[in-house]
Protein backbone atom coordinates (compact mmCIF):
# COMPACT_ATOMS: atom_id res chain seq x y z
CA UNK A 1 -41.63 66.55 4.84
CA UNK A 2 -38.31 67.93 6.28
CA UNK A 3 -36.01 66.25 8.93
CA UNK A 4 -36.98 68.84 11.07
CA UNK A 5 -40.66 67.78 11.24
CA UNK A 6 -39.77 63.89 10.77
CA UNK A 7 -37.56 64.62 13.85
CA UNK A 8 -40.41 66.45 16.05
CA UNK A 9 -42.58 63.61 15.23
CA UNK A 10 -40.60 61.19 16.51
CA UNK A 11 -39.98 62.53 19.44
CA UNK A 12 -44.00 63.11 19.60
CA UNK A 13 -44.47 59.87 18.84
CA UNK A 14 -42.14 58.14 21.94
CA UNK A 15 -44.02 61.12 24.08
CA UNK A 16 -40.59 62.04 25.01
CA UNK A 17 -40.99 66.47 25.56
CA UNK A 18 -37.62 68.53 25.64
CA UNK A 19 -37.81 72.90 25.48
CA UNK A 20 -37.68 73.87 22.23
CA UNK A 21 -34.49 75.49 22.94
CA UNK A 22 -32.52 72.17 23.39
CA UNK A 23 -34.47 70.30 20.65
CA UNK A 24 -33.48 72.50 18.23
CA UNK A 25 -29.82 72.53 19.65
CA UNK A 26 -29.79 68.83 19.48
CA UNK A 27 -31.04 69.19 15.88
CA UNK A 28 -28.55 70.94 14.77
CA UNK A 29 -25.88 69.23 16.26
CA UNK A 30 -27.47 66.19 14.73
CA UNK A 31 -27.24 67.04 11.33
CA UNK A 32 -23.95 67.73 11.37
CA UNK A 33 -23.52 64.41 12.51
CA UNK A 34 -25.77 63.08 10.10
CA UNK A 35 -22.70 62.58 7.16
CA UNK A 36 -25.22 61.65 4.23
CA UNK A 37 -28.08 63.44 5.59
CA UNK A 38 -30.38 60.23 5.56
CA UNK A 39 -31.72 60.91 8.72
CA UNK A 40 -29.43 58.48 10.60
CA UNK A 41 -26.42 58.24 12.69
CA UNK A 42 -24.36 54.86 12.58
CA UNK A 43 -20.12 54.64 13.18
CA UNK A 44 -18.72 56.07 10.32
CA UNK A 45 -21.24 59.11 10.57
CA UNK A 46 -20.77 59.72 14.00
CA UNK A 47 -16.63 59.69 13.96
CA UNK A 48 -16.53 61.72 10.66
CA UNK A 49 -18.54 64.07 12.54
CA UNK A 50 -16.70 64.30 15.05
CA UNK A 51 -13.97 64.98 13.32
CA UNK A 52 -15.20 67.60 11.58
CA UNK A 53 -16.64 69.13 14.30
CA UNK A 54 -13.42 68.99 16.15
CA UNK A 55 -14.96 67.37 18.77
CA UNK A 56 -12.40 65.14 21.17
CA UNK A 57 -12.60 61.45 21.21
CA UNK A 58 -10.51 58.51 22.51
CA UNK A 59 -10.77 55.14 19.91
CA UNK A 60 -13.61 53.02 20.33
CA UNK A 61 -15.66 56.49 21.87
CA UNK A 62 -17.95 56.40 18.75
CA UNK A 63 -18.83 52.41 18.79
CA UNK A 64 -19.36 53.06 22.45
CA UNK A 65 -21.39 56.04 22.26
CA UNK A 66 -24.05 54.35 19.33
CA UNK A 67 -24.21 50.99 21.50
CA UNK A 68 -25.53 52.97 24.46
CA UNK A 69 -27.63 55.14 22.73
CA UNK A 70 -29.16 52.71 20.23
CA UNK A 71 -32.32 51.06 21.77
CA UNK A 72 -33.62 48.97 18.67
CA UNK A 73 -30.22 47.70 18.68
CA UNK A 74 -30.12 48.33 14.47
CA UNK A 75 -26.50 50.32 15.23
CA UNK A 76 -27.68 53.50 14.10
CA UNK A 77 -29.36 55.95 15.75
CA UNK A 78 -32.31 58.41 14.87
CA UNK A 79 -33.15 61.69 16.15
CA UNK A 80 -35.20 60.56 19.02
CA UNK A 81 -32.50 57.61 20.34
CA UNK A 82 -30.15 60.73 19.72
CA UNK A 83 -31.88 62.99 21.90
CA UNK A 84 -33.08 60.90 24.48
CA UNK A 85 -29.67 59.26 25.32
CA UNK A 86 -27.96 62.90 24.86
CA UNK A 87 -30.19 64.58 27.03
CA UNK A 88 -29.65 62.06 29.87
CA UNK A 89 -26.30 62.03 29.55
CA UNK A 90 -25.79 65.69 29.85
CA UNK A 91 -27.72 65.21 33.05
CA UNK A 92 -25.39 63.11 34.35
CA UNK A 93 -22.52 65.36 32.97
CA UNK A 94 -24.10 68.10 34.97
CA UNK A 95 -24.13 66.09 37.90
CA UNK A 96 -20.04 65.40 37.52
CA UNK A 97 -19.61 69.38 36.86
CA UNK A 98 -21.04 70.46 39.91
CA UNK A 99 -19.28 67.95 42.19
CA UNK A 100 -16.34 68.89 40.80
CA UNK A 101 -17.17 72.79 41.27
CA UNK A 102 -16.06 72.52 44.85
CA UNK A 103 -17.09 76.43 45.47
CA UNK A 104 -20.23 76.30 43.42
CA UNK A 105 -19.24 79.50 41.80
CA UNK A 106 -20.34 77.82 37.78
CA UNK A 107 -16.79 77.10 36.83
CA UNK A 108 -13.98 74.47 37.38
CA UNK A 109 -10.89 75.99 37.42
CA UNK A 110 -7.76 74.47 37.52
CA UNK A 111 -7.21 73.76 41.33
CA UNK A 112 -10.75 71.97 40.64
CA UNK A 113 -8.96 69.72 38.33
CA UNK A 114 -6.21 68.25 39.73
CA UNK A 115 -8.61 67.47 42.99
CA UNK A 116 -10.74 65.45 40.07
CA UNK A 117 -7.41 63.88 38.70
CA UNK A 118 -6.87 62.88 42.50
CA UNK A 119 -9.96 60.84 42.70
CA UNK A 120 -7.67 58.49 39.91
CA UNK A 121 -4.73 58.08 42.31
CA UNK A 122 -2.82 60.83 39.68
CA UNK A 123 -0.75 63.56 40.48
CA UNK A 124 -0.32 66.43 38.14
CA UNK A 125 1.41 69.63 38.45
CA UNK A 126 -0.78 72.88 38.60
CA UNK A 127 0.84 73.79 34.46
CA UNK A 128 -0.76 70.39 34.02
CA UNK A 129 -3.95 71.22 35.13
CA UNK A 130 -3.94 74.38 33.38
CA UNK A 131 -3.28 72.90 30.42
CA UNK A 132 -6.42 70.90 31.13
CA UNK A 133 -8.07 73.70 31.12
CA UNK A 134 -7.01 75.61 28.57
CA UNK A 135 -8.66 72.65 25.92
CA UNK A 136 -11.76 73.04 27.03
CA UNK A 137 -11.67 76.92 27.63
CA UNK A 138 -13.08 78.95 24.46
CA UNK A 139 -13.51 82.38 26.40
CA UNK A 140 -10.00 82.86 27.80
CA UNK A 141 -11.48 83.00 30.93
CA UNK A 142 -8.91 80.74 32.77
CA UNK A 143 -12.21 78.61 34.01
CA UNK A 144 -14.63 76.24 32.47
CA UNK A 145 -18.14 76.56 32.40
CA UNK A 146 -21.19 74.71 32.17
CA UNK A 147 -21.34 74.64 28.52
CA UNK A 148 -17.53 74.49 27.20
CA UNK A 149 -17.19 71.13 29.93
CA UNK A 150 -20.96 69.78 28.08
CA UNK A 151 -19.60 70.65 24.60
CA UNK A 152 -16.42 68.89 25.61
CA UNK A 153 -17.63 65.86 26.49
CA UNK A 154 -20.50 65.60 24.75
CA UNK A 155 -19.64 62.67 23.34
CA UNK A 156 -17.06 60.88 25.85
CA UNK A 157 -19.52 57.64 26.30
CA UNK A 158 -18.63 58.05 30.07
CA UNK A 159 -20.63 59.92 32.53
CA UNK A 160 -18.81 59.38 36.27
CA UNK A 161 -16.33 61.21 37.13
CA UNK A 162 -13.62 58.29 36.62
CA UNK A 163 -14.98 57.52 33.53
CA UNK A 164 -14.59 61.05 32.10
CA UNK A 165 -11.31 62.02 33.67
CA UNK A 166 -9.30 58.66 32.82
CA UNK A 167 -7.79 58.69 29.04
CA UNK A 168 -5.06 57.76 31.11
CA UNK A 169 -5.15 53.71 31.50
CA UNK A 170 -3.23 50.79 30.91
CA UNK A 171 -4.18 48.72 28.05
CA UNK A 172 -5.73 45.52 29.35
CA UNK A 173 -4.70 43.66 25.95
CA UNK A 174 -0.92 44.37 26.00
CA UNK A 175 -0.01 41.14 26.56
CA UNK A 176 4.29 40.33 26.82
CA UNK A 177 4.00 36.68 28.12
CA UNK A 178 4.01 37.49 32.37
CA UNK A 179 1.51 37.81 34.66
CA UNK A 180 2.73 40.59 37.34
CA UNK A 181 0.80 43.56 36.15
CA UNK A 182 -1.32 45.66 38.15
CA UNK A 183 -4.72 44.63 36.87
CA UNK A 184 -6.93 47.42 34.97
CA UNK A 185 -9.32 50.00 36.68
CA UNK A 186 -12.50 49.81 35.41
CA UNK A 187 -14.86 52.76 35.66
CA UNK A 188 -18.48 52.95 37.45
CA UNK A 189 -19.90 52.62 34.27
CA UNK A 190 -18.05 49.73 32.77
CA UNK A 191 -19.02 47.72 36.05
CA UNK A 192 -22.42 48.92 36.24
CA UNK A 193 -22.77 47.71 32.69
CA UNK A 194 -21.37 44.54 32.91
CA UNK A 195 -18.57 45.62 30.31
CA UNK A 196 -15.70 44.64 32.43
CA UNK A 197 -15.99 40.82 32.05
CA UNK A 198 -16.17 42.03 28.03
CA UNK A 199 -12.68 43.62 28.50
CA UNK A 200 -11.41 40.67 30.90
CA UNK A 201 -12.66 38.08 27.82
CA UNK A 202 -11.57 40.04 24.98
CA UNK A 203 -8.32 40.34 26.91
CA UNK A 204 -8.32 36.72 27.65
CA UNK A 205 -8.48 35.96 24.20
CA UNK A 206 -5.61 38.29 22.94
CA UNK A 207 -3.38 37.20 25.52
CA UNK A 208 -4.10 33.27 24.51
CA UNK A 209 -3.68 34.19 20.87
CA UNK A 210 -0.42 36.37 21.29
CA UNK A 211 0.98 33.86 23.57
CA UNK A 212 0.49 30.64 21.08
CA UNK A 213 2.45 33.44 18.81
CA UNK A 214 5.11 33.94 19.96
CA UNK A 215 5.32 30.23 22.02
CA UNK A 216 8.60 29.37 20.10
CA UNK A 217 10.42 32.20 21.34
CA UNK A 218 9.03 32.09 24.73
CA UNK A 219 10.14 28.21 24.86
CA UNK A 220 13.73 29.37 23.76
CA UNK A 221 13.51 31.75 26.41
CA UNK A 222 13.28 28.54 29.02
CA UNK A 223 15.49 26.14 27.02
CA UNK A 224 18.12 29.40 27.70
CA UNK A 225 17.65 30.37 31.65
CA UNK A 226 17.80 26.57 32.76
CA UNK A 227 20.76 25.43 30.48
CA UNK A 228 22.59 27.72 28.63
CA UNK A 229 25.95 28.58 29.66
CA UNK A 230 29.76 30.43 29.20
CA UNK A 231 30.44 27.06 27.99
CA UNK A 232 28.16 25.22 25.95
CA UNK A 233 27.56 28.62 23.95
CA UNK A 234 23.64 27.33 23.58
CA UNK A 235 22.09 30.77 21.59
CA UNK A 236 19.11 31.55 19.70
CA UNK A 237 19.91 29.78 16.39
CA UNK A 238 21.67 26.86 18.15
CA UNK A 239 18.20 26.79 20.63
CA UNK A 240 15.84 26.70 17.98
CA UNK A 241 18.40 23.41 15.91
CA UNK A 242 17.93 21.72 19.18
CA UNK A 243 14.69 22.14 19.81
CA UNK A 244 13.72 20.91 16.02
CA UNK A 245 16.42 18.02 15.92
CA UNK A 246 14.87 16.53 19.08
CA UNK A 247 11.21 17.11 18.67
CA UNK A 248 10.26 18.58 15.33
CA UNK A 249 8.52 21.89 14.81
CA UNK A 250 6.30 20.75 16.94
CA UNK A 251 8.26 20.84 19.84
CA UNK A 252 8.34 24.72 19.72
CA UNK A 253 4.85 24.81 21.10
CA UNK A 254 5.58 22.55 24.41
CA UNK A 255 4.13 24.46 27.51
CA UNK A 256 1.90 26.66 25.38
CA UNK A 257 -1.05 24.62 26.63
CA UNK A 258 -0.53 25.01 30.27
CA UNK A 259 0.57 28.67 29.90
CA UNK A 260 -3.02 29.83 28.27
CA UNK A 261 -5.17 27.64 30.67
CA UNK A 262 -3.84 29.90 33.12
CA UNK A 263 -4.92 32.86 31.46
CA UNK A 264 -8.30 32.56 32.87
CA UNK A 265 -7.98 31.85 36.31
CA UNK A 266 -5.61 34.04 36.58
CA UNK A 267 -6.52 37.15 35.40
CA UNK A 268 -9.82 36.19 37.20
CA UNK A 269 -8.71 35.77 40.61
CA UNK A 270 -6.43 38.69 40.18
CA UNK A 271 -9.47 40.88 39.22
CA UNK A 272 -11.44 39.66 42.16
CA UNK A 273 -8.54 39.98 45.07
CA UNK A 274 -7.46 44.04 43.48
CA UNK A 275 -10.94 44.95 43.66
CA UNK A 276 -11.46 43.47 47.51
CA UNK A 277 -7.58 45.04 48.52
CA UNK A 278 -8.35 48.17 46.45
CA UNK A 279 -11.73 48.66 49.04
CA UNK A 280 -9.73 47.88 52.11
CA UNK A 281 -6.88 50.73 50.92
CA UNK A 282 -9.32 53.07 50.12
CA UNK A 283 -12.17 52.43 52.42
CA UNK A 284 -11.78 56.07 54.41
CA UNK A 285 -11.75 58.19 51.17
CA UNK A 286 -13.53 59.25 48.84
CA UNK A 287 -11.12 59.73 46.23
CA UNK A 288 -10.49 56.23 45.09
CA UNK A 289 -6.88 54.79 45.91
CA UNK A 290 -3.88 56.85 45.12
CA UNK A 291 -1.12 55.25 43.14
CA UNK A 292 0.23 54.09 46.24
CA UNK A 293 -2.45 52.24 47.37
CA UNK A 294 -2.91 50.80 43.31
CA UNK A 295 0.55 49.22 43.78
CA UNK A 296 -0.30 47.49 47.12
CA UNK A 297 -3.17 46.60 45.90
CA UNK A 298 -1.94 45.00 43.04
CA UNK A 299 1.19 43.82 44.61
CA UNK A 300 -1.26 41.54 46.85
CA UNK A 301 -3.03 40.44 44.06
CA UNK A 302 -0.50 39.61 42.57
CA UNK A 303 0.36 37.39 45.36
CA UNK A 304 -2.83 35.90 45.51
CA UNK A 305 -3.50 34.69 42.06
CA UNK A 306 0.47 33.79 41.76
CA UNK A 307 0.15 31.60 44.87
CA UNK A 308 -3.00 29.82 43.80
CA UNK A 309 -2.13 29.10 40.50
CA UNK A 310 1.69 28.67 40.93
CA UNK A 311 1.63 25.44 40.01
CA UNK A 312 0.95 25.82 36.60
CA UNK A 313 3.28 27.68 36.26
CA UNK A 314 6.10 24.76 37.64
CA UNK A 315 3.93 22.57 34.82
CA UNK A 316 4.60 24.85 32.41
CA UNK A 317 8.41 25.05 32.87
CA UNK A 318 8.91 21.08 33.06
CA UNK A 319 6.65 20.53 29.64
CA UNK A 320 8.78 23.19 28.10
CA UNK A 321 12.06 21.38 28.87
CA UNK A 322 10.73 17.65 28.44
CA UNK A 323 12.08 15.26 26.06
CA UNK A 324 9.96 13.60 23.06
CA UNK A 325 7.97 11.01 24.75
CA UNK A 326 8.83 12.43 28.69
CA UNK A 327 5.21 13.16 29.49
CA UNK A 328 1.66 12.89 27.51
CA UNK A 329 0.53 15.86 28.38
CA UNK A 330 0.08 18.49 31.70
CA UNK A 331 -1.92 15.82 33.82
CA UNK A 332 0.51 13.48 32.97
CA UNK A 333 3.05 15.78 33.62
CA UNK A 334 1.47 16.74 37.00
CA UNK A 335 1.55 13.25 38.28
CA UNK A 336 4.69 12.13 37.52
CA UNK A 337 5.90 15.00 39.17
CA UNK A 338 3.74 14.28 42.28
CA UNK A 339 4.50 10.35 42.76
CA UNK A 340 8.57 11.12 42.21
CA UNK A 341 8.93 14.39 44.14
CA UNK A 342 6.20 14.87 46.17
CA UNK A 343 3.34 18.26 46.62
CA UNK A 344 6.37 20.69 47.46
CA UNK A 345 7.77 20.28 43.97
CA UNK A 346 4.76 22.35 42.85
CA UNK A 347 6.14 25.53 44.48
CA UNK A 348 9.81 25.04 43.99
CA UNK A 349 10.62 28.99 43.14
CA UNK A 350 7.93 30.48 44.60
CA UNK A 351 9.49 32.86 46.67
CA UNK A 352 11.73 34.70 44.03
CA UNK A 353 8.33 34.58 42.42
CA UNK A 354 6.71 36.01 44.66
CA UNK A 355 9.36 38.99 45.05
CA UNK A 356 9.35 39.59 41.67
CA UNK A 357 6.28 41.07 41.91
CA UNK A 358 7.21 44.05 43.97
CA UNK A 359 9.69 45.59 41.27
CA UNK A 360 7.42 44.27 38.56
CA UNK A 361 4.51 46.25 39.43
CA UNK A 362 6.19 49.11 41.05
CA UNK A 363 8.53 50.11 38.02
CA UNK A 364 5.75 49.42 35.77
CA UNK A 365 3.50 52.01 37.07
CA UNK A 366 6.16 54.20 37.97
CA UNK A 367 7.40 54.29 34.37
CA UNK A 368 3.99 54.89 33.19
CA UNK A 369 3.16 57.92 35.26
CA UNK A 370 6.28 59.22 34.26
CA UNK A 371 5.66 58.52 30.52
CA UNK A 372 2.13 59.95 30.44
CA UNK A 373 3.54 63.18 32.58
CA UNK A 374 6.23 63.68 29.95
CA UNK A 375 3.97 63.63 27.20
CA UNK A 376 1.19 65.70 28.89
CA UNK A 377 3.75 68.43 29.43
CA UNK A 378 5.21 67.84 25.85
CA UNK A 379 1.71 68.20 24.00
CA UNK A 380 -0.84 70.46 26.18
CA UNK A 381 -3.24 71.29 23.33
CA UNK A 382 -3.88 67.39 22.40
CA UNK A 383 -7.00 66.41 24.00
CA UNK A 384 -6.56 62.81 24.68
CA UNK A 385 -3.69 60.25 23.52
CA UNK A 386 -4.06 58.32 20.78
CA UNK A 387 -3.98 54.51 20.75
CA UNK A 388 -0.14 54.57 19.52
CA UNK A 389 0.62 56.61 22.59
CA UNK A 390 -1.29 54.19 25.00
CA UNK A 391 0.68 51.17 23.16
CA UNK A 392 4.34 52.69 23.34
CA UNK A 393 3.57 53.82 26.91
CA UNK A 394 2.20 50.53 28.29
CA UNK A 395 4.99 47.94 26.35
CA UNK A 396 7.41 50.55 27.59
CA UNK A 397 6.64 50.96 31.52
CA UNK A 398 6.07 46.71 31.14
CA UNK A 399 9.01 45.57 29.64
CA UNK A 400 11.04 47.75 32.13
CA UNK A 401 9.38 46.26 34.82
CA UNK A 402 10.11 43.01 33.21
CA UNK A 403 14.21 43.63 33.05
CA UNK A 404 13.82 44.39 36.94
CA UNK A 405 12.36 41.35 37.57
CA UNK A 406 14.08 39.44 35.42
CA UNK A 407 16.83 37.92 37.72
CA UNK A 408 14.14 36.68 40.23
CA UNK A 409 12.43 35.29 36.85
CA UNK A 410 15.26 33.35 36.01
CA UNK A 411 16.09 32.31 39.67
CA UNK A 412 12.09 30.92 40.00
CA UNK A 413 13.04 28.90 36.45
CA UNK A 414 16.00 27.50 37.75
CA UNK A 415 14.44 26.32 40.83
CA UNK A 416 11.61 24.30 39.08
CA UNK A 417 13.32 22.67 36.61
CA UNK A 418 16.62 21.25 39.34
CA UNK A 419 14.50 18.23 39.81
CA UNK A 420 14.32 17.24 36.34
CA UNK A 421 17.86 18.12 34.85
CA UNK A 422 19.91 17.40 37.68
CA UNK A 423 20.57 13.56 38.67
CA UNK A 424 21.78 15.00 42.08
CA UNK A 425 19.63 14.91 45.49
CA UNK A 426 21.05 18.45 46.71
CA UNK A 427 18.90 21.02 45.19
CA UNK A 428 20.30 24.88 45.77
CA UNK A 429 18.31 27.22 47.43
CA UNK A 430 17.47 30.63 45.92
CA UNK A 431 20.31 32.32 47.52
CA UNK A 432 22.73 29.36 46.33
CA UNK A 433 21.43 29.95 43.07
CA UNK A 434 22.56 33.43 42.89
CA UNK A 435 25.71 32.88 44.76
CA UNK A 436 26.53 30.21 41.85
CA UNK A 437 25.35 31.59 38.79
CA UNK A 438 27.45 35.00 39.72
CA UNK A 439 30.34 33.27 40.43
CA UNK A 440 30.26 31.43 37.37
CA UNK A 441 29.23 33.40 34.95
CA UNK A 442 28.94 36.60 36.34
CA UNK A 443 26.08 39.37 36.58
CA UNK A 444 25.01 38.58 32.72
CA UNK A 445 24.33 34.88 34.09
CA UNK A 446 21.46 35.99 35.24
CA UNK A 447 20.05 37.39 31.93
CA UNK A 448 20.18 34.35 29.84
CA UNK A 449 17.64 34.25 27.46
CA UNK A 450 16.56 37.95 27.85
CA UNK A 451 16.92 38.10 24.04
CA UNK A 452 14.46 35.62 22.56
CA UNK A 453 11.94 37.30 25.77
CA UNK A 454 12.63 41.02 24.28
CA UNK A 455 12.54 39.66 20.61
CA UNK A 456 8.60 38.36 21.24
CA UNK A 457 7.48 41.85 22.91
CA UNK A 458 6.52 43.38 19.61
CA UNK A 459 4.71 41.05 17.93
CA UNK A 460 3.00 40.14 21.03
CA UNK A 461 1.86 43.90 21.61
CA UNK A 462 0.44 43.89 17.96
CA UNK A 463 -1.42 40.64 17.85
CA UNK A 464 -2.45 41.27 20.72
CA UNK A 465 -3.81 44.62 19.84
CA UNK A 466 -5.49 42.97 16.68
CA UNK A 467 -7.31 40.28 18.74
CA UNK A 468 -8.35 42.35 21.69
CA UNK A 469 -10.42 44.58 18.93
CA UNK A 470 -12.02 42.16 17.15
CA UNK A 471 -13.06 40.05 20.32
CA UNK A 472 -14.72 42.84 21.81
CA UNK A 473 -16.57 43.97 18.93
CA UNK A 474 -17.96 40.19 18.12
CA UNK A 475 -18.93 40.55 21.75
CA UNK A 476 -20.45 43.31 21.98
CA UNK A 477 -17.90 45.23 24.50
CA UNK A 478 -18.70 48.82 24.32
């Protein structure tokens, strides 16, 4: 018996009817999915297929596409889970097309697609949107129609219109050792399916994994903004003698704990306060927040999960600096702290903290636009960016939002640790702390340890890279 009449009985046999006209369409696209012609579709098959069809996909489209569409979970798919999950899905691809054909005339055109790009708070110039165009485009007609924008994104696992129109997206596992980000956007269909606590986890995990790391140098980092000076010439190879001499390797790791607890309720409570701020922003349109609104948004977020879990954060710094044998651990720690200095102690910095976040976020996405305009306008006829692209863009928008912040950082580090490495009762205030470390040491006093932070960013980006892929496969993320 041939595929073709294996295939029509299947689809007999789950009594699902489609015009003969599309079945056989759907056939044929099939077997040129269908790599070793076995009458199945798994991974491999269906992003060599792609491929070779020169059909458009970001990573991770093809795992995500076979998860949806495979309902005997057995991560392949045959010709009846093929057609009944393509079939609905140009449906709902149909449904995006004509909201997006403003006029209703059959095509989008390029005005068309820029109001789309609107609904995900970005701005792009009208060569932009021709460009835009001009992939999907095979009749040099200037315009899409119903079946270039189906062929297009055939297999893009999204079907909303955010889904579809955002390659564009920070990378939820780039992970550089602060907290200040504007959280991710998650599509309709990533929170319908439940796949956004996936991405939080699998993020989670990467972060905790890429922090532990790189723990040594972010340590160093510490041991530099509270003591080194013009003076005492304390650098990276003289950190790290002192920190073995006095502890052990060991010792390199103190603070680690405290810093990935706070992984969790952080990036939880962050999630939870951008999605509430995002709805208040953007509750009289219905084009999503603008980039404006996503940094206000996030800003406050920001604010909130900074303030609530802020005092982690003062734990963190103090077990960094301790001595061998200061503290047992954070609760230890913690009351020690309490009994000698009392509950302000735990948000000692908290207002250069708190500032920080305004340049943080706001260069960050700034930068990013600005990288992902450049390279849109550099390379028109690439469909999407690949995952090198998304990397370089993202460490390169955060670590610049980083350096603007990084005064304030240093500032907020200063200010928890006076308590514990100054025998004197006067503690200086934020401005005090400026005033002094300028006139001290001048404007590069207030970049100490920016090294050992810079020296951690790649390694962190690439474990946690690694980790974020693994975790969400062995979870199931789609």
């Amino acid at each position: 018996m041939s595929l073709i009449s294996k295939s029509r009985g299947l689809l007999m046999e789950h009594e699902y009817e489609i015009p003969t006209i599309d079945e056989e369409r759907y056939l044929k696209l099939f077997e040129g999915l269908d790599i070793n012609a076995d009458g199945r579709i798994d991974v491999h098959d269906l992003s060599e297929g792609m491929k070779r069809l020169g059909i458009p996909a970001l990573p991770g489209h093809a795992q995500a596409f076979i998860s949806k569409a495979d309902t005997n979970k057995d991560s392949q798919l045959d010709f009846s889970e093929f057609v009944r999950f393509v079939s609905e899905h140009e449906k709902k691809l149909y449904l995006v097309f004509k909201n997006l054909d403003r006029d209703q005339d059959g095509h989008i055109d390029a005005t068309e697609i820029i109001n789309g790009f609107k609904h995900l708070g970005i701005t792009i110039h009208r060569k932009e949107a021709e460009n835009i165009v001009n992939r999907m485009d095979k009749d040099g007609t200037l315009k899409v129609d119903w079946n270039e924008w189906k062929n297009f994104l055939m297999f893009n696992p999204a079907s909303d219109m955010r889904g579809i129109l955002k390659f564009w997206r920070h990378s939820s596992f780039i992970d550089i050792g602060d907290d200040m980000a504007v959280p991710d956007e998650f599509t309709e269909d990533e929170i319908q399916t439940g796949a956004w606590w996936r991405i939080l986890v699998s993020g989670g995990v990467a972060g905790a994994v890429s922090r532990t790391c790189t723990a040594p140098l972010d340590r160093l980092k510490v041991l530099l903004q509270v003591h080194a000076t013009k003076s005492n010439q304390l650098g990276i190879v003289t950190g790290f003698k002192n920190m073995i001499e006095e502890g052990g390797i060991k010792s390199l790791w103190r603070g680690n704990g405290t810093n990935v607890l706070k992984i969790a309720p952080e990036s939880a409570i962050k999630f939870m306060a951008y999605e509430q701020f995002k709805k208040v922003f953007s509750s009289n349109s219905s084009e999503g927040p603008h980039i404006s609104q996503r940094f206000i948004a996030g800003s406050l977020a920001g604010a909130v999960s900074q303030t609530i879990i802020y005092p982690m954060e003062v734990l963190k710094t103090r077990l960094a600096l301790r001595k061998t044998g200061q503290y047992t651990g954070m609760f230890d720690c913690a009351r020690k702290i309490l009994a000698k200095e009392g509950v302000r102690s735990f948000y000692k910095g908290y207002v250069p903290n708190l500032i920080g976040i305004i340049p943080y976020a706001g260069i960050d996405l700034g930068i990013y636009e600005t990288l992902k305009t450049f390279y849109l306008q550099k390379h028109p006829d690439e469909p999407n960016p690949g995952i090198v692209v998304l990397l370089a863009c993202g460490t390169t928008s955060s670590t610049c939002g980083q350096l603007a912040s990084y005064p304030l950082a240093l500032i907020r580090t200063r200010m928890q640790a006076q308590a514990a490495i100054s025998d004197s009762s006067v503690q200086l205030t934020m401005f005090g702390l400026f005033k002094t470390i300028i006139k001290e040491e001048g404007v590069f006093g207030l970049y100490r340890g920016l090294a050992p932070n810079f020296m951690k960013v790649a390694p962190a980006v690439s474990i946690s890279y690694v980790v974020y892929e693994n975790i969400k496969r062995i979870i199931g993320s789609k």
